[in-house]
Protein backbone atom coordinates (compact mmCIF):
# COMPACT_ATOMS: atom_id res chain seq x y z
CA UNK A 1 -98.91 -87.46 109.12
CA UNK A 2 -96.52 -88.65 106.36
CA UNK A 3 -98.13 -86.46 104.22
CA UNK A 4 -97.97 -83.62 106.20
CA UNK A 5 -94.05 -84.00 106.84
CA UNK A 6 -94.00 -84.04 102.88
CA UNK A 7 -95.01 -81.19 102.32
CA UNK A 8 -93.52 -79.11 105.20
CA UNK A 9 -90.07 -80.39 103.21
CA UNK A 10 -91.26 -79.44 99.92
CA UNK A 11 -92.40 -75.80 101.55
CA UNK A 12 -89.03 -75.39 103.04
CA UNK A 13 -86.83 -76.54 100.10
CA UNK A 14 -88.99 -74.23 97.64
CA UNK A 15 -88.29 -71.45 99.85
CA UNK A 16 -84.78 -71.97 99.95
CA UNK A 17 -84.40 -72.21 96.38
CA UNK A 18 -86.21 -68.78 96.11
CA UNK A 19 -83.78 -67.49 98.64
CA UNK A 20 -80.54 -68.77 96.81
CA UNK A 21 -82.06 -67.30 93.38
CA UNK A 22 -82.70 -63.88 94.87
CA UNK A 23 -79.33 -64.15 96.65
CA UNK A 24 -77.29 -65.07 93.57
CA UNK A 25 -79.31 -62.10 91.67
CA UNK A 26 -78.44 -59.44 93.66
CA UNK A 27 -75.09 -60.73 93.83
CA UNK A 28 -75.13 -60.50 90.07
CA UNK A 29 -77.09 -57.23 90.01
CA UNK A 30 -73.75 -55.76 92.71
CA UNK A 31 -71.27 -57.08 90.26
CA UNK A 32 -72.58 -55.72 86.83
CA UNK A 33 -72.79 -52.14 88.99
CA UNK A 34 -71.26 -49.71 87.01
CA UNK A 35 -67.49 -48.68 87.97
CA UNK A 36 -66.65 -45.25 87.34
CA UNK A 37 -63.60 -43.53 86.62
CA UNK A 38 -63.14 -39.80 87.65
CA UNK A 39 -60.91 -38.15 84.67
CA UNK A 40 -58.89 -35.05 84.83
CA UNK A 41 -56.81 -33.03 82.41
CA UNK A 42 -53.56 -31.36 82.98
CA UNK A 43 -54.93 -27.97 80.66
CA UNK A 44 -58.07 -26.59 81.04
CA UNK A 45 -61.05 -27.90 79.25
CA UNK A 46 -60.79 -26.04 75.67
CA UNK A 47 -56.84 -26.54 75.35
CA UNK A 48 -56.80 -28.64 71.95
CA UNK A 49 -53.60 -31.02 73.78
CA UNK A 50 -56.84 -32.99 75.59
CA UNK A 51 -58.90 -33.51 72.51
CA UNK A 52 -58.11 -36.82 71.78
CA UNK A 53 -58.16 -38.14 74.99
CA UNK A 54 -61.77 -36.62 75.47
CA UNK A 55 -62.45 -38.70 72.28
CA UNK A 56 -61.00 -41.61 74.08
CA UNK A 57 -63.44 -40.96 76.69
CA UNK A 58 -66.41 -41.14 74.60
CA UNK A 59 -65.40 -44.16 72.86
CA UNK A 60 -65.13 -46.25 76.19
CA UNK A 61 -68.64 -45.02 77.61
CA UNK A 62 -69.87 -46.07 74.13
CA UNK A 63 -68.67 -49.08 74.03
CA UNK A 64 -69.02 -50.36 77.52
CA UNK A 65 -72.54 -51.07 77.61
CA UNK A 66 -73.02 -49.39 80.94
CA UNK A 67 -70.48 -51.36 82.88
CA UNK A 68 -67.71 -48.80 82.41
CA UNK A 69 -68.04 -44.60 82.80
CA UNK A 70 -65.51 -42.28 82.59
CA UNK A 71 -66.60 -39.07 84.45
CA UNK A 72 -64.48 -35.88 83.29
CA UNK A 73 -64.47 -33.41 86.37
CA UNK A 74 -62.09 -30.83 84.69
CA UNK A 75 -58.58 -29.61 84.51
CA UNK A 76 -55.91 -27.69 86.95
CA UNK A 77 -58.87 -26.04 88.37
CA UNK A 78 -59.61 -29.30 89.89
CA UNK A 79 -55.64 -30.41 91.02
CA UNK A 80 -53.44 -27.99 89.64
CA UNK A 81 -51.34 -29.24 86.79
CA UNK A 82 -48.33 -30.26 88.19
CA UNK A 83 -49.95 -31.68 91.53
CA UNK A 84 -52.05 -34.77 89.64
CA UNK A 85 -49.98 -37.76 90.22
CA UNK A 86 -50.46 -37.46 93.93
CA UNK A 87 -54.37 -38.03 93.67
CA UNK A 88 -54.01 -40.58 91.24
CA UNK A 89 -51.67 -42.55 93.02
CA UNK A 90 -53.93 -42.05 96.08
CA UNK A 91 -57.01 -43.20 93.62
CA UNK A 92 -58.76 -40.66 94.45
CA UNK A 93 -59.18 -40.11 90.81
CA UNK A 94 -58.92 -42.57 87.92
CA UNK A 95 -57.26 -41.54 85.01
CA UNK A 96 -55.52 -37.92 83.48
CA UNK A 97 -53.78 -37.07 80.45
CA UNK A 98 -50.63 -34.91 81.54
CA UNK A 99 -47.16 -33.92 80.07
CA UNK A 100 -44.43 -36.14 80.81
CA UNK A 101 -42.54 -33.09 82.15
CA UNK A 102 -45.28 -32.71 84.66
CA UNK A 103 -44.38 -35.82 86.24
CA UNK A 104 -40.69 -35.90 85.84
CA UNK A 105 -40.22 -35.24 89.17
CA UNK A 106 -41.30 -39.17 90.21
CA UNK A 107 -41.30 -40.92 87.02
CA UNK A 108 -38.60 -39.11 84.86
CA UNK A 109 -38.39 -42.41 82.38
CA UNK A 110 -42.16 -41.42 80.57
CA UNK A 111 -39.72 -38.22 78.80
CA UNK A 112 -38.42 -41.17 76.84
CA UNK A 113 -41.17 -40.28 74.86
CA UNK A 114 -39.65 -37.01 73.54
CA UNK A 115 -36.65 -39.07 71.99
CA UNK A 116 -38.77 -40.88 69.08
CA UNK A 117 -37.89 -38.14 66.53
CA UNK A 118 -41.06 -37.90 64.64
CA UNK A 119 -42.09 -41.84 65.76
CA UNK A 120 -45.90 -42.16 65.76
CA UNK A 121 -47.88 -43.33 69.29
CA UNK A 122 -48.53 -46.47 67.69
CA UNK A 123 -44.53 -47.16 66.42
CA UNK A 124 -43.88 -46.35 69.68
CA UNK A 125 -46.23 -48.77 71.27
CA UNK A 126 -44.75 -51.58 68.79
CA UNK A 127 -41.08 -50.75 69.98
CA UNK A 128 -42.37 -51.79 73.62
CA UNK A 129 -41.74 -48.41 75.22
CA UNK A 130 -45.28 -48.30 76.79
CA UNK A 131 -44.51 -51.82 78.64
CA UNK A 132 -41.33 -50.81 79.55
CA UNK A 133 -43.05 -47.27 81.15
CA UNK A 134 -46.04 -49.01 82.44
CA UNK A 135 -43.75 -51.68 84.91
CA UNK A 136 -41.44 -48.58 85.70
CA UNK A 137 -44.85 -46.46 86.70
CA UNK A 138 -46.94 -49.10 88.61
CA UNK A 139 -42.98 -49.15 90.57
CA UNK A 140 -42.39 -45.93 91.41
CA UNK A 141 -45.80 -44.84 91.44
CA UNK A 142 -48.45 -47.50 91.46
CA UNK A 143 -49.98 -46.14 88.36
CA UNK A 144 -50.16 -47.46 85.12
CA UNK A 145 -49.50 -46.30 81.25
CA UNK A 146 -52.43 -46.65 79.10
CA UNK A 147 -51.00 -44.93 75.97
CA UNK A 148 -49.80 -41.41 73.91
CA UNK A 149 -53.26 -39.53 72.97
CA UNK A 150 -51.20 -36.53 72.61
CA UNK A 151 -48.35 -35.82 69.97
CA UNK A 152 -47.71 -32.36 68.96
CA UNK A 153 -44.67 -30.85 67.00
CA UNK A 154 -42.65 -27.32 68.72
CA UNK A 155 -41.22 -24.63 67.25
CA UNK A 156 -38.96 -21.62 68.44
CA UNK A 157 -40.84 -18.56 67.69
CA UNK A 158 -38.88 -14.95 67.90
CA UNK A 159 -38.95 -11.50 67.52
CA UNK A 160 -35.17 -11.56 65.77
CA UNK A 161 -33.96 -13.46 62.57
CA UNK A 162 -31.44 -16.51 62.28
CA UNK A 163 -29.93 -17.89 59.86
CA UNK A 164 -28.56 -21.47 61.20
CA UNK A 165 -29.38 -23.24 65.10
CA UNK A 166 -27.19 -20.68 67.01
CA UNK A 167 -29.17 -19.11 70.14
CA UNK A 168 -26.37 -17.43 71.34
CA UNK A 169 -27.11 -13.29 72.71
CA UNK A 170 -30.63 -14.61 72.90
CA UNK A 171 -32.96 -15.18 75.96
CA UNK A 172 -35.98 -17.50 75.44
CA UNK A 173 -38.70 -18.46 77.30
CA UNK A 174 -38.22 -22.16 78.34
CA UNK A 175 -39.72 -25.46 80.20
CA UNK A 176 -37.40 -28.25 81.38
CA UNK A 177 -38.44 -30.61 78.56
CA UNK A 178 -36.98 -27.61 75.83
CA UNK A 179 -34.28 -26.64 77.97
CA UNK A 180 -31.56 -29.40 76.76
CA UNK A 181 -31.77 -28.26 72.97
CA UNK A 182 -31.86 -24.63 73.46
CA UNK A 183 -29.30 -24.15 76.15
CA UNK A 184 -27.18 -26.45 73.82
CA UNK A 185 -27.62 -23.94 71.00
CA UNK A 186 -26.62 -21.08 73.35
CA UNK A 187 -29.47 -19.47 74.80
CA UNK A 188 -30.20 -18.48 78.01
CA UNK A 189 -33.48 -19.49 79.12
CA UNK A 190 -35.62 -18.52 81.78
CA UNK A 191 -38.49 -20.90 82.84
CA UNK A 192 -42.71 -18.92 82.64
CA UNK A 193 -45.57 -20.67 82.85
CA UNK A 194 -47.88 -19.76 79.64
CA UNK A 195 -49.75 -16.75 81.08
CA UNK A 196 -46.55 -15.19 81.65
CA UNK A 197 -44.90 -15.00 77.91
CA UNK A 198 -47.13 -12.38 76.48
CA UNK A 199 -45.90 -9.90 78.89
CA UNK A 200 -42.28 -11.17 78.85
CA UNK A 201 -42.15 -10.55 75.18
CA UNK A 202 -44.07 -6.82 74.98
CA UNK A 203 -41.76 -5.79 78.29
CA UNK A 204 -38.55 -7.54 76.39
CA UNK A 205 -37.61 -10.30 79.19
CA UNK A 206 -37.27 -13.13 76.89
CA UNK A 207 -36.62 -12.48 72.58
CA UNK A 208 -38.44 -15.64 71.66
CA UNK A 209 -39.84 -18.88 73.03
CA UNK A 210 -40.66 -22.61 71.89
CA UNK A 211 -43.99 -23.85 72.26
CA UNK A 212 -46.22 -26.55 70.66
CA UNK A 213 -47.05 -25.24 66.87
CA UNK A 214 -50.88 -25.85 67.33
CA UNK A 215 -51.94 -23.33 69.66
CA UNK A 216 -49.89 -20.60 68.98
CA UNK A 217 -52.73 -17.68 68.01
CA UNK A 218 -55.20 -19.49 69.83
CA UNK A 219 -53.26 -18.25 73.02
CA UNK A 220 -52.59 -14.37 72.00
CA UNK A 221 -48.82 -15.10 70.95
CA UNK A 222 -49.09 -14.00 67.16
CA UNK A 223 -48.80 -10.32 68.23
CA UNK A 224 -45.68 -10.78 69.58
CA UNK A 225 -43.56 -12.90 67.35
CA UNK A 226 -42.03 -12.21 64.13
CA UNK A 227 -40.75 -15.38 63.08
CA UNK A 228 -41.43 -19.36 62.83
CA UNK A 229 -38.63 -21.48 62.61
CA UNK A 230 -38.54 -24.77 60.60
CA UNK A 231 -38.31 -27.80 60.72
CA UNK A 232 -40.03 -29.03 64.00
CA UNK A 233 -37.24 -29.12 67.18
CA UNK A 234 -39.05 -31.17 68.18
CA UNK A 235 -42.12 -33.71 68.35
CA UNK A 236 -43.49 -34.06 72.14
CA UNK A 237 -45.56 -37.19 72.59
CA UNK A 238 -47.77 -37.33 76.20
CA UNK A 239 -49.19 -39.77 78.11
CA UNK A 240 -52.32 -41.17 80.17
CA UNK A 241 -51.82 -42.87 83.39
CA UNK A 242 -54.35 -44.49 85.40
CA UNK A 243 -54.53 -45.74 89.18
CA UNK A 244 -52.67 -49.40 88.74
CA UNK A 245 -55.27 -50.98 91.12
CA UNK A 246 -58.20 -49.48 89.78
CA UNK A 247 -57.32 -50.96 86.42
CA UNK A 248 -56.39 -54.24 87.63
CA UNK A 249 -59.71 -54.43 89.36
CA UNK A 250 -62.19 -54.46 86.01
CA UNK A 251 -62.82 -57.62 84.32
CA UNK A 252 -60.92 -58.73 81.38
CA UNK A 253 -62.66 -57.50 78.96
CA UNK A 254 -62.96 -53.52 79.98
CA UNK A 255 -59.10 -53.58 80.51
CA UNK A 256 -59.14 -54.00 76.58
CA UNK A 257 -61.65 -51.86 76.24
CA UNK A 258 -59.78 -49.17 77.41
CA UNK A 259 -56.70 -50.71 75.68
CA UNK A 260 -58.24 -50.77 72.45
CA UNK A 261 -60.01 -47.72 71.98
CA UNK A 262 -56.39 -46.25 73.35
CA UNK A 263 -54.44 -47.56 70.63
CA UNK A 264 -57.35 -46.91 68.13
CA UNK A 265 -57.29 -42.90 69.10
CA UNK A 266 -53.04 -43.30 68.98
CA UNK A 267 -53.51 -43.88 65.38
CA UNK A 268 -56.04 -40.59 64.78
CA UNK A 269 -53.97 -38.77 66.82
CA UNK A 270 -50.87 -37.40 64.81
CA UNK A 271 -52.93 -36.46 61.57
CA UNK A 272 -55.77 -34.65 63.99
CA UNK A 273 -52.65 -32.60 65.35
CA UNK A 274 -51.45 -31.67 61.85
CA UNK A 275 -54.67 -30.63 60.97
CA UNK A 276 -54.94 -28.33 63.88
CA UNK A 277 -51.05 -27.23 63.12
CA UNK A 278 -52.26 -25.81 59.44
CA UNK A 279 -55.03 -23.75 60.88
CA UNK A 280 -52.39 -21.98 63.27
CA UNK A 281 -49.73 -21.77 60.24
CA UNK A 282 -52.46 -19.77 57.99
CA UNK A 283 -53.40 -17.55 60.86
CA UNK A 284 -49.87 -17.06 61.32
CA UNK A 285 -49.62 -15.89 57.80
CA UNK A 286 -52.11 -13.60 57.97
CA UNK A 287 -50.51 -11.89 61.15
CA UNK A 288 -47.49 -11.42 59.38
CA UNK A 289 -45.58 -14.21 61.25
CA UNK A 290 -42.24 -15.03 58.86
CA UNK A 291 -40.84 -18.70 58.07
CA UNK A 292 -37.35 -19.18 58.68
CA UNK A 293 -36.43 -22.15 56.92
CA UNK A 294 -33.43 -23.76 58.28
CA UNK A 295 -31.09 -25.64 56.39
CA UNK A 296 -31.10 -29.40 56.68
CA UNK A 297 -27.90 -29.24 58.13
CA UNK A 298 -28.72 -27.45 60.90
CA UNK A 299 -31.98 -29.20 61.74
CA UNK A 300 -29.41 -32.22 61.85
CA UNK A 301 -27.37 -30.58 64.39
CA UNK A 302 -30.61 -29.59 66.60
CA UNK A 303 -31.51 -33.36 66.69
CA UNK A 304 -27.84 -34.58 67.28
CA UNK A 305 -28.29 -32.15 70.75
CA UNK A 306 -31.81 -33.41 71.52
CA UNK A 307 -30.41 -37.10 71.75
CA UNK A 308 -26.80 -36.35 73.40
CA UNK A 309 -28.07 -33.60 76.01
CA UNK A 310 -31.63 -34.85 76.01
CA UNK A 311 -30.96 -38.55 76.84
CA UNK A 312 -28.84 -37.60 79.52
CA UNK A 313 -30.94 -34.91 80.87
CA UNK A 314 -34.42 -37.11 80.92
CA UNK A 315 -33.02 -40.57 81.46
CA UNK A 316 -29.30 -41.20 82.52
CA UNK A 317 -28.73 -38.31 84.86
CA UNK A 318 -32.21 -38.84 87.11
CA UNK A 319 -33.13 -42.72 86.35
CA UNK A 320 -29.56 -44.18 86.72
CA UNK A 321 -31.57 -47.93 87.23
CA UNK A 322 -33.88 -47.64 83.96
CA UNK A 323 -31.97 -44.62 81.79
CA UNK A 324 -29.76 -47.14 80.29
CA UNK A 325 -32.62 -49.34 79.24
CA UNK A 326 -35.01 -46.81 78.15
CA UNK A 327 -31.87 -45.16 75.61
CA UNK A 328 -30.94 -48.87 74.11
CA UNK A 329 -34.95 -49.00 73.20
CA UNK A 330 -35.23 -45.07 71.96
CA UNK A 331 -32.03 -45.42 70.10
CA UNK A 332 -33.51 -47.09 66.72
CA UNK A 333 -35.14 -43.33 66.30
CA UNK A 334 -31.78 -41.41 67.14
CA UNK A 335 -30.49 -39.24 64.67
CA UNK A 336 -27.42 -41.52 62.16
């Protein structure tokens, strides 16, 4: 009988055992499920401004062994351009890449990022600035700043010569993030989305416009210009946010994943830009597009009205709690 109880015991306690391994594997098995991310761009899927964060894309799905995918499922088509925050914040999608100005409206501080004067994504990273942004977004917005995939240099293109950074008598085509440099110059501006400028310029509404300097032919503009002006006005540096929660959720070592390969593309991304600027610049040429060269002098004065109206317009004027802060950290790149 003593036998018998034996090996009822030994019966039972094997069978529990088998029923705690195959509980603690599918435990394992639901935690090492994949998490994915839905992605989304602010331009549509062959605008060159989401390049680099596509290549951030691939690098994470590389690298992340399964755990980690990053799904694009397109552009504006998807959540029109200046509507993406809302999702995001919702978590309804994961991560986009987007122009500062297009959030402005709740997190004005990230158009610090147009006050770095020619500073790279990575020297802006080592200043601080995306800490700073990222506690300010997960704040006001419950999203977080993963990092500047996106730096392009404007110009001012027009149809009429100058000689030194005076606008005045001349209506250009303008976007709130522009607006604070030209209307200091003197020009009046009037504000088109990109479809519209073609038209505006062959029907004379507007006698010029800025616009970033690497996708200038690519979008039907050379026909309508006459003239380039140089130096840069300036150099625009954009951002990718992600749903705060959805970030704090993965494991230690995806959040530096994503981190990482972040800061790795930040580094590719300024010379990849200037690549794609002298393709534009010798199909430019070959449209007959003219240089206008400006004095040194004058480029000095355009930068001296980016700071003074710009740092007021983006930061002190609509974030009266963190515009202070954000100009004391931008001001090592103001003009001397």
């Amino acid at each position: 009988m003593e036998r018998v109880k034996r090996w009822v015991l030994l019966v039972v306690a094997v069978g529990a055992l088998l029923a705690l391994g195959d509980a603690r594997g599918a435990a394992a098995q639901t935690a090492q499920a994949p998490v994915t991310l839905k992605a989304v761009t602010a331009w549509t899927k062959g605008w060159p401004f989401n390049n680099m964060y596509f290549e951030w894309i691939k690098r994470v799905n590389e690298r992340s062994g399964g755990r980690l995918k990053i799904d694009y499922i397109g552009g504006p088509e998807v959540y029109p351009a200046l509507e993406q925050l809302d999702p995001l914040k919702r978590g309804v999608i994961g991560t986009i890449i987007t122009s500062t100005g297009y959030v402005a409206g709740v997190l004005p501080e990230v158009n610090a990022t147009w006050l770095g004067f020619g500073a790279s994504p990575a020297e802006l990273r080592a200043t601080g600035l995306a800490d700073v942004l990222d506690k300010i977004a997960r704040e006001k917005a419950g999203v977080t700043v993963l990092g500047f995939p996106l730096q392009v240099r404007f110009n001012v293109y027009l149809n009429k010569p100058i000689e030194k950074a005076d606008l005045r008598g001349l209506k250009l085509r303008s976007v709130p993030v522009y607006d604070p440099v030209l209307k200091g110059l003197g020009a009046s501006t009037v504000t088109l989305p990109p479809a519209e400028i073609l038209p505006a310029m062959q029907t004379g509404v507007v006698d010029g416009f800025a616009f970033p300097a690497s996708f200038v032919t690519k979008a039907g503009f050379a026909r309508v210009i006459k003239y380039k002006v140089m130096p840069h006005w300036w150099i625009g540096t954009d951002i990718v946010l992600m749903n705060a929660q959805s970030f704090d959720s993965l494991p230690a070592d995806l959040k530096k994943l994503l981190i990482d390969a972040m800061k790795e593309v930040e580094r590719d991304t300024p010379a990849y830009f200037l690549n794609l600027e002298k393709e534009e610049d010798a199909l430019l040429a070959k449209a007959g597009v003219k240089i206008i060269e400006l004095p040194a002098a004058e480029v000095a004065k355009v930068n001296r009205v980016q700071w003074e109206e710009g740092s007021k317009a983006f930061l002190l004027g609509p974030s009266p709690k963190y515009g202070p802060q954000l100009k004391e950290l931008m001001s090592r790149f103001a003009p001397r």
